[in-house]
C-alpha atoms as a PDB file:
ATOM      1  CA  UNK A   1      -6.529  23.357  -8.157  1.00  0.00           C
ATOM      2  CA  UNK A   2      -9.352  23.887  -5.977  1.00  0.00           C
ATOM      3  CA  UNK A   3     -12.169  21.187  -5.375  1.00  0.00           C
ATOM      4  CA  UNK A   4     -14.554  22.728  -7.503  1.00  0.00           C
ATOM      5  CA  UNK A   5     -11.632  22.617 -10.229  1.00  0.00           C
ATOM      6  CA  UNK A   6     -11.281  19.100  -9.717  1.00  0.00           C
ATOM      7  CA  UNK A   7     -15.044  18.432  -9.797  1.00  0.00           C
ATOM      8  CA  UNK A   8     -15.190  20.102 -13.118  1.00  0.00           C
ATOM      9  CA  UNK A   9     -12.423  18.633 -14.508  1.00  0.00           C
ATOM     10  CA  UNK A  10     -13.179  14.889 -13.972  1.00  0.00           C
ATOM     11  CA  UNK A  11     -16.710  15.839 -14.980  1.00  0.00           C
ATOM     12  CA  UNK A  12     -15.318  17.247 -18.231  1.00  0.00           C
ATOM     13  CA  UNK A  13     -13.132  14.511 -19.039  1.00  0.00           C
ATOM     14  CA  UNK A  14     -15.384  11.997 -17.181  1.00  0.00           C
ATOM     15  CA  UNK A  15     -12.421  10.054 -15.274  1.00  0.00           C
ATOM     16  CA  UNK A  16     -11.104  10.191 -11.957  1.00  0.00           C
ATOM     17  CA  UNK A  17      -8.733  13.114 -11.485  1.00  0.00           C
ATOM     18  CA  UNK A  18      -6.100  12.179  -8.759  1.00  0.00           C
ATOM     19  CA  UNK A  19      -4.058  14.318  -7.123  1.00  0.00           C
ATOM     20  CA  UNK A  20      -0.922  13.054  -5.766  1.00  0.00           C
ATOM     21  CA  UNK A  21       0.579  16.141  -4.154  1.00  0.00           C
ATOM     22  CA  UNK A  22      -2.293  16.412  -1.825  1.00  0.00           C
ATOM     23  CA  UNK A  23      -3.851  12.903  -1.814  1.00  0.00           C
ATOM     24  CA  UNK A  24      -7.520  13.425  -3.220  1.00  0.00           C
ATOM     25  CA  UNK A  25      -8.915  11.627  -6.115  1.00  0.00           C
ATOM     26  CA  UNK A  26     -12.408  12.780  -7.643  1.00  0.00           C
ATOM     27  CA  UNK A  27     -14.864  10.370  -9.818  1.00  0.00           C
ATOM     28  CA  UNK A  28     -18.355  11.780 -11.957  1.00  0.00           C
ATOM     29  CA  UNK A  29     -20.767   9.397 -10.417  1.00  0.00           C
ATOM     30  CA  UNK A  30     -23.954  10.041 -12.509  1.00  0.00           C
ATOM     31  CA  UNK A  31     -26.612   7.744 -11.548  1.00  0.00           C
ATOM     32  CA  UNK A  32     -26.433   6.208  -7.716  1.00  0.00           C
ATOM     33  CA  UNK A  33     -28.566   3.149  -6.817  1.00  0.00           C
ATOM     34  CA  UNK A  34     -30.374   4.335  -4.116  1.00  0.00           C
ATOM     35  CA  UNK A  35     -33.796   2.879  -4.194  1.00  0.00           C
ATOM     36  CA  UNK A  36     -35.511  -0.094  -2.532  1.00  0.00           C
ATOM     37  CA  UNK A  37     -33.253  -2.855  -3.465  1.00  0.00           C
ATOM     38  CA  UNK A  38     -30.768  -0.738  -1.804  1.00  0.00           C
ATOM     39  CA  UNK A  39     -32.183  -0.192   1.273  1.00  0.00           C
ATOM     40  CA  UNK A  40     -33.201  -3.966   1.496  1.00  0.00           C
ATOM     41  CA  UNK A  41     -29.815  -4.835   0.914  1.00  0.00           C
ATOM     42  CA  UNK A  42     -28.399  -3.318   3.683  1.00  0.00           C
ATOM     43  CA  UNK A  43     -30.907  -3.979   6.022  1.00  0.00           C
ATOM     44  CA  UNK A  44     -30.702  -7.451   5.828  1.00  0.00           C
ATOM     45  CA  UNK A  45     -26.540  -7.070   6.707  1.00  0.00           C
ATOM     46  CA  UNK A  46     -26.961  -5.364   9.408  1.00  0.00           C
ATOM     47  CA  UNK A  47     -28.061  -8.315  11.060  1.00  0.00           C
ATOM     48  CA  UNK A  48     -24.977  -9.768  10.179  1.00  0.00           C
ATOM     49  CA  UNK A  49     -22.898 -10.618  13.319  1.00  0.00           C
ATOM     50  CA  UNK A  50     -20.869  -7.745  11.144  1.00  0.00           C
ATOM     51  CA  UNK A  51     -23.253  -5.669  11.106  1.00  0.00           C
ATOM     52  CA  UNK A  52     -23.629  -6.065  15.061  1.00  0.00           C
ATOM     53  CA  UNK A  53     -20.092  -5.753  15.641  1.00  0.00           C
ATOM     54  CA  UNK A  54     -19.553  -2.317  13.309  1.00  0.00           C
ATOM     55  CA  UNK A  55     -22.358  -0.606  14.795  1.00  0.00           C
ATOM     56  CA  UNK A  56     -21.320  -2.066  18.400  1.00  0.00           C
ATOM     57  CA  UNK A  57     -17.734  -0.417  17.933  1.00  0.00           C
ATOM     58  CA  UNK A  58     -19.410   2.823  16.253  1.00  0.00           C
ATOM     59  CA  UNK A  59     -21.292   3.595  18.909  1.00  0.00           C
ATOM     60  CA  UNK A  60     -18.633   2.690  21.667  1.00  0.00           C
ATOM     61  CA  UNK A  61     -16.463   5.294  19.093  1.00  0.00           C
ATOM     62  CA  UNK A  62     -18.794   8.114  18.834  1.00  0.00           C
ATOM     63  CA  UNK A  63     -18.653   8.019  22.758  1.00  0.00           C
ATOM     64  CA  UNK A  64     -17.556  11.443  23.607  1.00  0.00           C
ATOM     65  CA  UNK A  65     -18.950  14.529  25.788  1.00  0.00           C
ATOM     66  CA  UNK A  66     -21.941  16.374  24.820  1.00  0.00           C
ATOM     67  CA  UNK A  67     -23.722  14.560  22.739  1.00  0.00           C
ATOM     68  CA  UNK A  68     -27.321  15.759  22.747  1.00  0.00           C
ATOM     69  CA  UNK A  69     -27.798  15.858  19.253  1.00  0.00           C
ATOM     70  CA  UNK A  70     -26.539  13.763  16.683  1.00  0.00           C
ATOM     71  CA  UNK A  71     -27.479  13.081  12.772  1.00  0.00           C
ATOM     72  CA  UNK A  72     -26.055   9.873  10.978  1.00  0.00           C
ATOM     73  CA  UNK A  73     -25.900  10.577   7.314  1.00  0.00           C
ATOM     74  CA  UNK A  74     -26.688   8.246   4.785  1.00  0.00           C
ATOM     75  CA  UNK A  75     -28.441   5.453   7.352  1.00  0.00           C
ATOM     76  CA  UNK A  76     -27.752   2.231   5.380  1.00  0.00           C
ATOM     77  CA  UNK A  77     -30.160  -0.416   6.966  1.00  0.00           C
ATOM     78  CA  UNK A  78     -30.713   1.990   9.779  1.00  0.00           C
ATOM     79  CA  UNK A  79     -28.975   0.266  12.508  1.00  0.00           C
ATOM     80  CA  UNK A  80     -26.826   2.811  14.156  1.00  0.00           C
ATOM     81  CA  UNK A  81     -29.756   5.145  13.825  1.00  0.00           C
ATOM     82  CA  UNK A  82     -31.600   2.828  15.794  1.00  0.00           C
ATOM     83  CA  UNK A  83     -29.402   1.338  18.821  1.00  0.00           C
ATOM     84  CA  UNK A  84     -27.976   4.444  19.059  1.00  0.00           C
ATOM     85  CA  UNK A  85     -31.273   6.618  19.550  1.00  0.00           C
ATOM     86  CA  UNK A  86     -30.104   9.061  16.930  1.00  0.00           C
ATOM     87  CA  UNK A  87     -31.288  10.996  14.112  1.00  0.00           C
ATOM     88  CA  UNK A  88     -30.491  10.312  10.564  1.00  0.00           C
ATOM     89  CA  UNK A  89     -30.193  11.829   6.762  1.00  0.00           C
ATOM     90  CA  UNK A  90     -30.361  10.275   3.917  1.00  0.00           C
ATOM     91  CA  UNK A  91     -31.498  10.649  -0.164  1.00  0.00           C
ATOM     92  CA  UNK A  92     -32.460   7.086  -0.812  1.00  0.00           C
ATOM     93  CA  UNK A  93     -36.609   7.524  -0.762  1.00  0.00           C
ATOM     94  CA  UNK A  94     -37.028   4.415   0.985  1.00  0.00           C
ATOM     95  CA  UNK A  95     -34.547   5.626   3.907  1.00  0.00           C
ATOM     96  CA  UNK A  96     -36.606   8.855   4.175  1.00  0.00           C
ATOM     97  CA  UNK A  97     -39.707   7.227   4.354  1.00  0.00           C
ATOM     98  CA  UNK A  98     -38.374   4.741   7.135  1.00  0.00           C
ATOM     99  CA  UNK A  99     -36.788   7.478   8.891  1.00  0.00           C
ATOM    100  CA  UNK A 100     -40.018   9.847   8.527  1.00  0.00           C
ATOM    101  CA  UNK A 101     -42.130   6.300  10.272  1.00  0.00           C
ATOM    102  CA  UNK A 102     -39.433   6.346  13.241  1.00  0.00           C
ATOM    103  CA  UNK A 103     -39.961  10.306  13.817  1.00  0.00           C
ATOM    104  CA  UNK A 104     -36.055  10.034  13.383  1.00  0.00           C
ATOM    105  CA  UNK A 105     -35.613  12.104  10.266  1.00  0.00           C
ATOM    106  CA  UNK A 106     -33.513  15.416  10.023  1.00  0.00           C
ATOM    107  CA  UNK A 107     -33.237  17.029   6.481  1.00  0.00           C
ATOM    108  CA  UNK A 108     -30.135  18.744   6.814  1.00  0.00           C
ATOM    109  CA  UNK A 109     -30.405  20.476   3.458  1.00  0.00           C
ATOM    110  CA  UNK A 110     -33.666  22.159   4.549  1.00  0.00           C
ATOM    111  CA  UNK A 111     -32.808  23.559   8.171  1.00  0.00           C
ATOM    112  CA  UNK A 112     -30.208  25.371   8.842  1.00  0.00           C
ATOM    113  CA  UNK A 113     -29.490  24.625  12.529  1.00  0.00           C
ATOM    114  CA  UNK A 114     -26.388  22.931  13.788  1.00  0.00           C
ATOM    115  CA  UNK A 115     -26.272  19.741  15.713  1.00  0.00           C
ATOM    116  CA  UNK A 116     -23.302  18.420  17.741  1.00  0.00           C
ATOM    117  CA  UNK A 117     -22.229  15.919  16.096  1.00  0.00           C
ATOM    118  CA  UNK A 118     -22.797  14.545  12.150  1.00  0.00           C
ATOM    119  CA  UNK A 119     -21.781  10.408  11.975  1.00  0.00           C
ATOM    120  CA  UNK A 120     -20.686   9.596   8.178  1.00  0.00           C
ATOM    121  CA  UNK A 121     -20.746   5.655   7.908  1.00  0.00           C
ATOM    122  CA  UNK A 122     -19.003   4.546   4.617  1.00  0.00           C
ATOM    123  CA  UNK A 123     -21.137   7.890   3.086  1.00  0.00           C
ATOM    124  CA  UNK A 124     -19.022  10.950   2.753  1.00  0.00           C
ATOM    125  CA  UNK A 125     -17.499   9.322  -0.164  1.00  0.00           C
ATOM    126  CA  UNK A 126     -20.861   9.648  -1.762  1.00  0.00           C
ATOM    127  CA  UNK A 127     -21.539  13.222  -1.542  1.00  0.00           C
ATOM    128  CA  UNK A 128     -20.611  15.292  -4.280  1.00  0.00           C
ATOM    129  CA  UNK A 129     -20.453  18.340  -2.665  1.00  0.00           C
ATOM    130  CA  UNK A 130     -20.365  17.883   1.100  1.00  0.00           C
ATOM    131  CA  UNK A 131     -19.799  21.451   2.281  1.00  0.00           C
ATOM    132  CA  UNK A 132     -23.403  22.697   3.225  1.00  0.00           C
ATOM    133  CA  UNK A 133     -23.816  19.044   5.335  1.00  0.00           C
ATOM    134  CA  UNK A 134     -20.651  19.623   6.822  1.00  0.00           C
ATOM    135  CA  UNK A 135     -21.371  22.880   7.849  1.00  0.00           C
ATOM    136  CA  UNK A 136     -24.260  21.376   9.825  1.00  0.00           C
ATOM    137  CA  UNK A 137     -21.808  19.729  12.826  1.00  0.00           C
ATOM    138  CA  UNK A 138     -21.338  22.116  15.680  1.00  0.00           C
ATOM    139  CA  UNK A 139     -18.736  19.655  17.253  1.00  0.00           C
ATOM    140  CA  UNK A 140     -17.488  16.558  15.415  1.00  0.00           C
ATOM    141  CA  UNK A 141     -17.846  14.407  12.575  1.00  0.00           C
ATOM    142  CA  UNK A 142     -17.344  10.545  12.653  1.00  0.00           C
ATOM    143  CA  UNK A 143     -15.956   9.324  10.044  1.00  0.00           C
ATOM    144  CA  UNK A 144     -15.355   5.845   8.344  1.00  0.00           C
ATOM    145  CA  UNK A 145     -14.579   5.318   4.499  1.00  0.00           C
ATOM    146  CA  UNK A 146     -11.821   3.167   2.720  1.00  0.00           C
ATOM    147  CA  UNK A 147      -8.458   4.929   2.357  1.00  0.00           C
ATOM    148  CA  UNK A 148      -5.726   4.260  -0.367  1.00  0.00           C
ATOM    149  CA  UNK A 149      -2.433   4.688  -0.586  1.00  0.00           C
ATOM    150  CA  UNK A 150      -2.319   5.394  -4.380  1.00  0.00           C
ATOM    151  CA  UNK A 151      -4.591   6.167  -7.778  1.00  0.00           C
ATOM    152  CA  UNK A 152      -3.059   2.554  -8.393  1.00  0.00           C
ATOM    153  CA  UNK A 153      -4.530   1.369  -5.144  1.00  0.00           C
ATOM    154  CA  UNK A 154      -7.703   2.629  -5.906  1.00  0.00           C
ATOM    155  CA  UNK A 155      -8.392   1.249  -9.440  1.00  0.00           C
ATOM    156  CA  UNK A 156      -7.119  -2.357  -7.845  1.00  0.00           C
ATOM    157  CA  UNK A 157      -9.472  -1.985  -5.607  1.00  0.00           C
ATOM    158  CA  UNK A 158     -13.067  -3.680  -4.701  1.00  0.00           C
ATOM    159  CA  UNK A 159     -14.194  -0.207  -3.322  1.00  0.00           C
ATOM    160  CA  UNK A 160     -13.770   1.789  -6.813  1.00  0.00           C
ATOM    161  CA  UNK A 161     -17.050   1.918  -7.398  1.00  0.00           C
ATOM    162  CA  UNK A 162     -18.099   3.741 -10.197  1.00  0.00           C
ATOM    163  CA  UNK A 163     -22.033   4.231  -9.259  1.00  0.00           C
ATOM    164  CA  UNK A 164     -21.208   5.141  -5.619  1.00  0.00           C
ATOM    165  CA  UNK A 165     -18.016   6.566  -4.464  1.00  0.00           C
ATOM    166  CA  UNK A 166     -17.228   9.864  -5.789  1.00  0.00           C
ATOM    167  CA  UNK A 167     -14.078  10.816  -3.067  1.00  0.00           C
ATOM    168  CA  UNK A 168     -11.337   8.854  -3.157  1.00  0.00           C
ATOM    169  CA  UNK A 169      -8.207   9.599  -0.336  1.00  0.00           C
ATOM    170  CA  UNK A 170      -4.936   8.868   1.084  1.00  0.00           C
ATOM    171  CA  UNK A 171      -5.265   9.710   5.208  1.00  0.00           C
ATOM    172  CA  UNK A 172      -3.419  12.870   4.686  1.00  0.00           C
ATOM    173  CA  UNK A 173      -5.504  13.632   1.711  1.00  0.00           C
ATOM    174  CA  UNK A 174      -9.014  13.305   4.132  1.00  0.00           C
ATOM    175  CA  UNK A 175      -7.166  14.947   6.972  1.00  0.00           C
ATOM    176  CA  UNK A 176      -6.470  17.976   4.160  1.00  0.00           C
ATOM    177  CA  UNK A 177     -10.113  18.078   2.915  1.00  0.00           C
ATOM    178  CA  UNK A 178     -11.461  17.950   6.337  1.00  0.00           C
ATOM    179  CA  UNK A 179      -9.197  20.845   7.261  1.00  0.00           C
ATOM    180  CA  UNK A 180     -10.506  22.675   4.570  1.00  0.00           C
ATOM    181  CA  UNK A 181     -13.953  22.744   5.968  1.00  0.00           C
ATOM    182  CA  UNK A 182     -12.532  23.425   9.558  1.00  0.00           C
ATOM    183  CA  UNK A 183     -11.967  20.299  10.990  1.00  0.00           C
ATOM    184  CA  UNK A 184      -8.946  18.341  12.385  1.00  0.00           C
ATOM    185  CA  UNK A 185      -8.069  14.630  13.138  1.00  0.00           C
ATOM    186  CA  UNK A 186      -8.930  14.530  16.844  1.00  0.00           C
ATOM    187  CA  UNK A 187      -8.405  10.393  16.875  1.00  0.00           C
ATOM    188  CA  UNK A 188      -8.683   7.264  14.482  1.00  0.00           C
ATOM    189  CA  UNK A 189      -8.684   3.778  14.393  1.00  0.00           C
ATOM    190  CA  UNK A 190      -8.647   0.906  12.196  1.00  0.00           C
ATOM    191  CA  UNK A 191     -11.069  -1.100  14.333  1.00  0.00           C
ATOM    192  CA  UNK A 192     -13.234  -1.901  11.325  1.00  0.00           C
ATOM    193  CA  UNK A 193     -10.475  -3.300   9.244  1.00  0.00           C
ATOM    194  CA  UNK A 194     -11.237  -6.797  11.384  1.00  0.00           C
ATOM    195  CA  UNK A 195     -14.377  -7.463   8.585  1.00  0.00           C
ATOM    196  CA  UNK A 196     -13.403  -4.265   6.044  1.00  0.00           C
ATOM    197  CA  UNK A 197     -10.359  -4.030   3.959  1.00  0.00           C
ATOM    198  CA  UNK A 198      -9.042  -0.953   3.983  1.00  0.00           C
ATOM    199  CA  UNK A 199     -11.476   1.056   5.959  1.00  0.00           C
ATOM    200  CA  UNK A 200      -9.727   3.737   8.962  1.00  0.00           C
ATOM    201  CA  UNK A 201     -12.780   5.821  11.271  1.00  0.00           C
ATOM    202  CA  UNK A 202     -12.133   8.896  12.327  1.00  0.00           C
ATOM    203  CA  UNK A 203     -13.133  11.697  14.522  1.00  0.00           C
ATOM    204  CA  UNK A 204     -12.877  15.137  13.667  1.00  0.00           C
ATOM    205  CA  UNK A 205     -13.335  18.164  15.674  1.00  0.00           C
ATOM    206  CA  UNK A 206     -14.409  21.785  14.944  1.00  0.00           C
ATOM    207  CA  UNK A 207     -11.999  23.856  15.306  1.00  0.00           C
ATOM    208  CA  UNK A 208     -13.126  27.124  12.872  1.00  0.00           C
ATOM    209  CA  UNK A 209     -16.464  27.758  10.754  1.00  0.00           C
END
């Protein structure tokens, strides 16, 4: 089964689909809250000493050479975006329009150019279909998102969130659908983990595409 396939069939059926063999899981968000509220939200946490320390140990992660262009997608409150001088992406309208204001916006979806290096912040779970972003990185793509060991770990836990998270993976099961786009595991930590359960970061390189 291919991830169209699984797409399809947890559409269909309108469940999540896990796949054990390899790891991936798959759930039909319809509707995602992306609005003002939203955007609110998350502003206001990342002046959280949190929110200070994730995008501290973000940037400190994303620290490697050549980076002269970078887009983070799906911005949250905007933080990283901001101390780290960076571009951003995003759907929610309210993130556009702040990004638009901050001359920081980059519609990845429109222009086809590649930048060095695409940051995915507790977002790539979000994206449906992530191939025509991810063909956007040149370099690498930073990664952070919860990881489970098992479809029971996932419908136990506080991050099965059925308006949000549409990817749901074990760490071999991201390492395989990062592969599959031509990236590998360069590094990874679970630095976050000391205010997020379960989340691991990543950083993939290019290595084909």
């Amino acid at each position: 089964m291919n991830l169209d396939q699984l797409r399809e069939l947890a559409t269909k059926l309108d469940i999540l689909v896990w796949l054990p063999e390899v790891g991936i899981g798959y759930y039909p968000v319809k509707e995602q809250p992306y609005d003002a509220d939203y955007w609110a939200k998350y502003r206001e946490m990342d002046q959280f000493p949190s929110g200070e320390y994730l995008t501290d140990f973000r940037i400190e992660f994303t620290q490697v050479n050549n980076v002269s262009s970078m887009v983070d997608v799906g911005v949250g409150g905007g933080r990283f975006c901001e101390d780290m001088d960076c571009a951003g992406f995003d759907i929610n309208p309210k993130a556009i329009e702040w990004l638009k204001k901050e001359r920081r916006w980059h519609n990845l979806l429109m222009s086809e150019k590649q930048v060095d290096h695409l940051t995915f912040w507790d977002s790539l779970e979000h994206i449906h279909d992530p191939k025509t972003i991810l063909s956007r990185a040149k370099n690498s793509v930073f990664v952070s998102m919860p990881i489970y060991e098992s479809a029971k770990h996932i419908l136990e836990s506080k991050h099965f969130r059925k308006d949000e998270h549409c990817w749901y993976f074990t760490d071999d099961g991201l390492k395989w659908f990062m592969r599959l786009f031509g990236f590998e595991c360069e590094r990874q930590s679970m630095g976050e983990q000391l205010y997020r359960e379960d989340i691991h970061t990543y950083h993939f390189r290019r290595v084909n595409g």
